[in-house]
N, C-alpha and C. Protein backbone atom coordinates (compact mmCIF):
# COMPACT_ATOMS: atom_id res chain seq x y z
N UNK A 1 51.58 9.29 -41.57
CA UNK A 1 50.26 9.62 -41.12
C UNK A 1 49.42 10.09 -42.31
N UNK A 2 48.06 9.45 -42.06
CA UNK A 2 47.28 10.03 -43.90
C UNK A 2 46.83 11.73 -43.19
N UNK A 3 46.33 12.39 -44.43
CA UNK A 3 45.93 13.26 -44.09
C UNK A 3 44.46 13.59 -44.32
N UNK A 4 43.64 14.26 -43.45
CA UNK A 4 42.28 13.90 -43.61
C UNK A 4 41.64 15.74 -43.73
N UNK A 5 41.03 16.02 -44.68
CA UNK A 5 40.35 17.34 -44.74
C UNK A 5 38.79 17.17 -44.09
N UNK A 6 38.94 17.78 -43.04
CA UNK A 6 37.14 18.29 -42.89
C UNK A 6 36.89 19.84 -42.97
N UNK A 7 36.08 19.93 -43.95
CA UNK A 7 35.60 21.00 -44.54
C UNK A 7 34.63 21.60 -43.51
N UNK A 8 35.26 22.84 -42.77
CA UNK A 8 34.35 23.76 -41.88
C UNK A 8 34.28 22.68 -40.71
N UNK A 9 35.67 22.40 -40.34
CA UNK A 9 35.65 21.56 -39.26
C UNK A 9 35.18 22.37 -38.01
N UNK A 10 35.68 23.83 -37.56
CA UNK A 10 35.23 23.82 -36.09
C UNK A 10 33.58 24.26 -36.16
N UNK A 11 33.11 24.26 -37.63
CA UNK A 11 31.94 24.40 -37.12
C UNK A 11 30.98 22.62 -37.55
N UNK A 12 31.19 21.87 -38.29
CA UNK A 12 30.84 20.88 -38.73
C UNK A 12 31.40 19.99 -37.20
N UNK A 13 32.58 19.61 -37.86
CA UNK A 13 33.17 18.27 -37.15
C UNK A 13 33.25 18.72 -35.22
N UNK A 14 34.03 19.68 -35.23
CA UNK A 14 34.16 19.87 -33.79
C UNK A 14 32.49 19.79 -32.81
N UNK A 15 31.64 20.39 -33.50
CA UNK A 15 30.50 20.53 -32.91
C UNK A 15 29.56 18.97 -32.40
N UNK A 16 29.82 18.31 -33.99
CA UNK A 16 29.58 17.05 -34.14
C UNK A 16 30.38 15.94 -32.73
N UNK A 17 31.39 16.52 -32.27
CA UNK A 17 32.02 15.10 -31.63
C UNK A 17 31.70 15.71 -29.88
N UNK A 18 31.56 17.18 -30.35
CA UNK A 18 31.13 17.67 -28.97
C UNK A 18 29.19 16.78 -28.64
N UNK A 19 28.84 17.01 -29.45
CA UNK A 19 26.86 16.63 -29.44
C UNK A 19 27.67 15.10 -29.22
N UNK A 20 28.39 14.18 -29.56
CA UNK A 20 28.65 12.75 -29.51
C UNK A 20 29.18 12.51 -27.64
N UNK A 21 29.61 13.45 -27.50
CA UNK A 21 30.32 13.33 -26.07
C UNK A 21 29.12 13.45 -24.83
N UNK A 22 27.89 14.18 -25.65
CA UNK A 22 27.42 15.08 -24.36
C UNK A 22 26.13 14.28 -24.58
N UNK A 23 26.34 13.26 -25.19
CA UNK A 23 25.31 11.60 -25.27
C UNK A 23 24.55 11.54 -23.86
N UNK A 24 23.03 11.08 -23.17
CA UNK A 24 23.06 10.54 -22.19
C UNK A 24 23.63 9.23 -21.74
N UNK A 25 23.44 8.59 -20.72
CA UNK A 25 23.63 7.66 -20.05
C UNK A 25 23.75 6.33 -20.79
N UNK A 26 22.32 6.29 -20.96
CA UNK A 26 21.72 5.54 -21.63
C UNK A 26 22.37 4.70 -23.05
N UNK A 27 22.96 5.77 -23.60
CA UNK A 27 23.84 5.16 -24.95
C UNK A 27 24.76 5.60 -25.30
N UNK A 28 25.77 5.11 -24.06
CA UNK A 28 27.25 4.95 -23.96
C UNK A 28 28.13 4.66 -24.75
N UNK A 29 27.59 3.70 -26.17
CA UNK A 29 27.96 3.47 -27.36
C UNK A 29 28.10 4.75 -28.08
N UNK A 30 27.71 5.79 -27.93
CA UNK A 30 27.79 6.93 -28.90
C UNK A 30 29.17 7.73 -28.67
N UNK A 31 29.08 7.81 -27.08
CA UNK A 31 30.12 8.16 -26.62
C UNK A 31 31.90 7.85 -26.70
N UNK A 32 32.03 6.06 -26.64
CA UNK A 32 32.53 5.59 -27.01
C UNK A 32 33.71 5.46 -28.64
N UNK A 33 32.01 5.41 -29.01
CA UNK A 33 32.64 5.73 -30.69
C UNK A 33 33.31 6.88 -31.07
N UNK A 34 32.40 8.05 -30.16
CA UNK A 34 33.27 9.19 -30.48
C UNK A 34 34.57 9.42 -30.16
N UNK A 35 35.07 8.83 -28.88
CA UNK A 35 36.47 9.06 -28.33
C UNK A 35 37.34 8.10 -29.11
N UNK A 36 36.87 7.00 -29.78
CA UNK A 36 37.70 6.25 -30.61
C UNK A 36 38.07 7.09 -32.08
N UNK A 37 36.80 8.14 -32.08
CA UNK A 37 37.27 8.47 -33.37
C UNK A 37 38.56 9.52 -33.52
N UNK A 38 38.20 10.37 -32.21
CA UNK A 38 39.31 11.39 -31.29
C UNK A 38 40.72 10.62 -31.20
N UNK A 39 40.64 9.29 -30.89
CA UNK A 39 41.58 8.47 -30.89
C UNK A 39 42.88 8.08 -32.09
N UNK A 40 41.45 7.49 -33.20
CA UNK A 40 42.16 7.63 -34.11
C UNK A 40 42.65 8.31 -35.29
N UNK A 41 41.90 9.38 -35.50
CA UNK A 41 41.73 10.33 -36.58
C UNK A 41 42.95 12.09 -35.77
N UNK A 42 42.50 11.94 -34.28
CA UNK A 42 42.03 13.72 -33.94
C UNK A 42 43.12 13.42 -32.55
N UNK A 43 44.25 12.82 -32.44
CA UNK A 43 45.42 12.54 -31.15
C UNK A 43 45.32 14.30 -30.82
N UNK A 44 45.46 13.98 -29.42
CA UNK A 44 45.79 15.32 -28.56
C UNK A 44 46.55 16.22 -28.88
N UNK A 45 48.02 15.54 -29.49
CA UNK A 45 49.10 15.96 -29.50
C UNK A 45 49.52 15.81 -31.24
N UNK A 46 48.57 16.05 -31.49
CA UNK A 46 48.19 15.80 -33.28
C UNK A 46 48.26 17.85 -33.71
N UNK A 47 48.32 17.71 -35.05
CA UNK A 47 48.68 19.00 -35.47
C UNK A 47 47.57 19.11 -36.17
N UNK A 48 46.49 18.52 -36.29
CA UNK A 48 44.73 18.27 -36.69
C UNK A 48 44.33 19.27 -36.38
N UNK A 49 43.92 19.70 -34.47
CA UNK A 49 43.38 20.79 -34.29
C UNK A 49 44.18 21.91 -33.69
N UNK A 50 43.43 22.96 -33.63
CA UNK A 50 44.36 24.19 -33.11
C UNK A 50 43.87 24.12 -31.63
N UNK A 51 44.93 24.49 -31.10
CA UNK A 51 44.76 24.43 -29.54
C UNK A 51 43.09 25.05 -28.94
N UNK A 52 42.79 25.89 -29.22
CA UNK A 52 41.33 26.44 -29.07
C UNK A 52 40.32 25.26 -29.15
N UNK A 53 40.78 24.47 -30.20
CA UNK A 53 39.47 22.99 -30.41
C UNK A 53 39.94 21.76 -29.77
N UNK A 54 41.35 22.02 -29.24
CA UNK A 54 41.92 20.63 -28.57
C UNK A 54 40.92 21.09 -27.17
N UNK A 55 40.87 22.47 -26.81
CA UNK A 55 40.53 23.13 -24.91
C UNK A 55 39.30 22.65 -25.33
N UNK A 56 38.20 22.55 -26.44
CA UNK A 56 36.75 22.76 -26.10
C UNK A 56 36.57 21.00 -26.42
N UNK A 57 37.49 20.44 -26.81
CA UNK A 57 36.97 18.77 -26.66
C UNK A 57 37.40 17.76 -25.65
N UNK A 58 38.70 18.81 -24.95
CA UNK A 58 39.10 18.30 -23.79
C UNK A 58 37.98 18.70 -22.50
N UNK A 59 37.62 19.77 -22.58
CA UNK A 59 36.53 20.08 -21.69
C UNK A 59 35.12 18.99 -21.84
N UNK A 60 34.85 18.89 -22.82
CA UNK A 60 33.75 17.91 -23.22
C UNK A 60 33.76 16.88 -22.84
N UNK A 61 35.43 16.26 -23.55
CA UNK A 61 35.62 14.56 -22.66
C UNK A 61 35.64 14.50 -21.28
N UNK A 62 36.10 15.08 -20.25
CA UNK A 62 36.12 15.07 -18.93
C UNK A 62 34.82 15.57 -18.25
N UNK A 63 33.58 15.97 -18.92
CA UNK A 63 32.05 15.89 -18.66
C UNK A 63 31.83 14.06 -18.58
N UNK A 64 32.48 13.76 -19.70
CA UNK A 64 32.04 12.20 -19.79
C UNK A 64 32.74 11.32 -18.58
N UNK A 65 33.66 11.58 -17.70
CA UNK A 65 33.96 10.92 -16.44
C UNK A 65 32.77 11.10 -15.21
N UNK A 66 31.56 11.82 -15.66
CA UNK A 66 30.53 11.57 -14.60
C UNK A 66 29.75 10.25 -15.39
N UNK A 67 29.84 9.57 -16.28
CA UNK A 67 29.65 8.50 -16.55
C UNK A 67 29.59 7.58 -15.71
N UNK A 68 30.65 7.29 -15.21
CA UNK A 68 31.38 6.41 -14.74
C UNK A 68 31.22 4.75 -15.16
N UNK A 69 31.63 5.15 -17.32
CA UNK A 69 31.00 3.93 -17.85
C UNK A 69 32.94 3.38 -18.09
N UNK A 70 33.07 1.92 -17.48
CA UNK A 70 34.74 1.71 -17.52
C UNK A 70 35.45 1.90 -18.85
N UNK A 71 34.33 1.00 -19.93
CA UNK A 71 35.26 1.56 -21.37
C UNK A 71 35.47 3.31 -21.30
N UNK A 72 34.43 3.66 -21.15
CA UNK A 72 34.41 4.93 -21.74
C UNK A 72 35.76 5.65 -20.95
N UNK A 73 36.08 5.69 -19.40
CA UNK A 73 37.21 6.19 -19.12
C UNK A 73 38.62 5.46 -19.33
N UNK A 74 38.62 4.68 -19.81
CA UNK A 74 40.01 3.78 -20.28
C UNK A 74 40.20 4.79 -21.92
N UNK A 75 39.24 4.92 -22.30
CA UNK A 75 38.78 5.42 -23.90
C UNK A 75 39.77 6.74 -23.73
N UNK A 76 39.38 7.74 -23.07
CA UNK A 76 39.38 9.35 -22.46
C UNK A 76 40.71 9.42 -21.79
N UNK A 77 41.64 7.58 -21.09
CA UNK A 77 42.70 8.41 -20.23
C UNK A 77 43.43 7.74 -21.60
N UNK A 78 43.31 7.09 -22.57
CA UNK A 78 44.40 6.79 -23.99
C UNK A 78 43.87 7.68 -24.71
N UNK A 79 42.96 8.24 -24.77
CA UNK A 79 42.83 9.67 -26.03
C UNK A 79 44.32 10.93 -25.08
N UNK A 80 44.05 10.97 -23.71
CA UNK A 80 44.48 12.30 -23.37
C UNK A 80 45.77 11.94 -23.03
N UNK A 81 46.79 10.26 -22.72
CA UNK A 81 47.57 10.28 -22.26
C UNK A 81 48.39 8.72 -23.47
N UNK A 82 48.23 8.50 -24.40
CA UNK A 82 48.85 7.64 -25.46
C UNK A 82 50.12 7.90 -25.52
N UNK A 83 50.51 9.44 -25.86
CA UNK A 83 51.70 10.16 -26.34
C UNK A 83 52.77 9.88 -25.49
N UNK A 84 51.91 9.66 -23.48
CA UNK A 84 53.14 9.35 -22.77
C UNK A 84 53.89 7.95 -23.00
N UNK A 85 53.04 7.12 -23.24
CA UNK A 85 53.25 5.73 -23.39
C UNK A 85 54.58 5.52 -24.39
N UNK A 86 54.23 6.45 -25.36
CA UNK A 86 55.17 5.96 -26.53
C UNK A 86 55.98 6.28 -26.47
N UNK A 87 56.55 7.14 -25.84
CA UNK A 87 58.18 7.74 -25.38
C UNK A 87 58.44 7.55 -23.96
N UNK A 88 59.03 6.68 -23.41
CA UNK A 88 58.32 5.98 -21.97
C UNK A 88 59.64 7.60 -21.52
N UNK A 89 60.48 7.76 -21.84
CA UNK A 89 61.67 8.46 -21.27
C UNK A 89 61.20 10.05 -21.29
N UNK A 90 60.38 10.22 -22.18
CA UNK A 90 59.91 11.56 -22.17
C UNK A 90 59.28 12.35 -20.37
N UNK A 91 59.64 13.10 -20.01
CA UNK A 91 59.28 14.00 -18.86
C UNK A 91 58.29 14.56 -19.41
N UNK A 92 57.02 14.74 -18.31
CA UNK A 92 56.50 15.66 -18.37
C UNK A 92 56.53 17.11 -18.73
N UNK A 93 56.03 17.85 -19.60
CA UNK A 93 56.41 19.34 -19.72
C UNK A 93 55.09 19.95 -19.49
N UNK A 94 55.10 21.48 -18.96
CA UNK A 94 54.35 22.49 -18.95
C UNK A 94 53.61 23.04 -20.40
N UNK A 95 54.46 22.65 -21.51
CA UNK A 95 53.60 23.06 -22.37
C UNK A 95 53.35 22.09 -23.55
N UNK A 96 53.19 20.71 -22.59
CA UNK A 96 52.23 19.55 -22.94
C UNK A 96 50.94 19.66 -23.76
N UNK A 97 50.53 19.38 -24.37
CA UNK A 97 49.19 19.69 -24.80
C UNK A 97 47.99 19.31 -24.02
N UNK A 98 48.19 17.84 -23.78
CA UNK A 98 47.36 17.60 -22.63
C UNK A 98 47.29 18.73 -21.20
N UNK A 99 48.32 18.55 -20.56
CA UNK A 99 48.52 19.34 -19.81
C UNK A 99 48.01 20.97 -19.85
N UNK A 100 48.07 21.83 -20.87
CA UNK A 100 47.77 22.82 -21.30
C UNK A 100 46.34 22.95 -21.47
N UNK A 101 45.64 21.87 -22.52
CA UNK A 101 44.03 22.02 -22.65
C UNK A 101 43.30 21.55 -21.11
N UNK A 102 43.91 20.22 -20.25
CA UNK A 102 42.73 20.25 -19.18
C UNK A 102 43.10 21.23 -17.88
N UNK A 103 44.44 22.27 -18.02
CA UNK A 103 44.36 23.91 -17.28
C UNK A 103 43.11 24.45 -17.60
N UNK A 104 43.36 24.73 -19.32
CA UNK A 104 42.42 25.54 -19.71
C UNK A 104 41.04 25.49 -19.61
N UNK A 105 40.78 23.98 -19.96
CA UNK A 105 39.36 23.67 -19.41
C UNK A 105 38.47 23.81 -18.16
């Protein structure tokens, strides 16, 4: 995995993908891009953010299911649920990350 520095991320970057999420209607493309970037840069279950910034972007993405734009929730259930895919044998746990940030949210 490369490793990527953002400088004054929870106040730069985190803020930034939160304003990308909370896009209107209208330009669903913004939205999009952002969860791809969550996707590929910022995984749930990634050691990127600290649990505090995983709760406030998990809260953000699940604003974006009043969309009801189809990419955009296909986007939001592989940002929050990829990790299950790849270990098909893995059980569910309680202190999931997913699981843990959309409690908290």
């Amino acid at each position: 995995m490369q490793y990527f520095y953002y400088p004054n991320k929870t106040q730069l970057v985190i803020n930034a993908l939160i304003a990308g999420l909370s896009i209107e209607e209208s330009q669903v493309y913004v939205n999009r891009a952002t969860i791809d970037f969550l996707i590929n840069h910022m995984p749930i279950n990634g050691k990127t953010n600290s649990d505090q910034e995983k709760t406030r972007l998990v809260e953000n993405v699940t604003k974006a299911y009043t969309k009801k734009d189809f990419a955009t929730l296909n986007k939001i259930q592989t940002w929050l649920f990829q990790h299950f895919d790849e270990d098909e044998e893995a059980e569910v746990d309680a202190k999931d990350p997913t699981i843990v940030c959309i409690v908290e949210s």
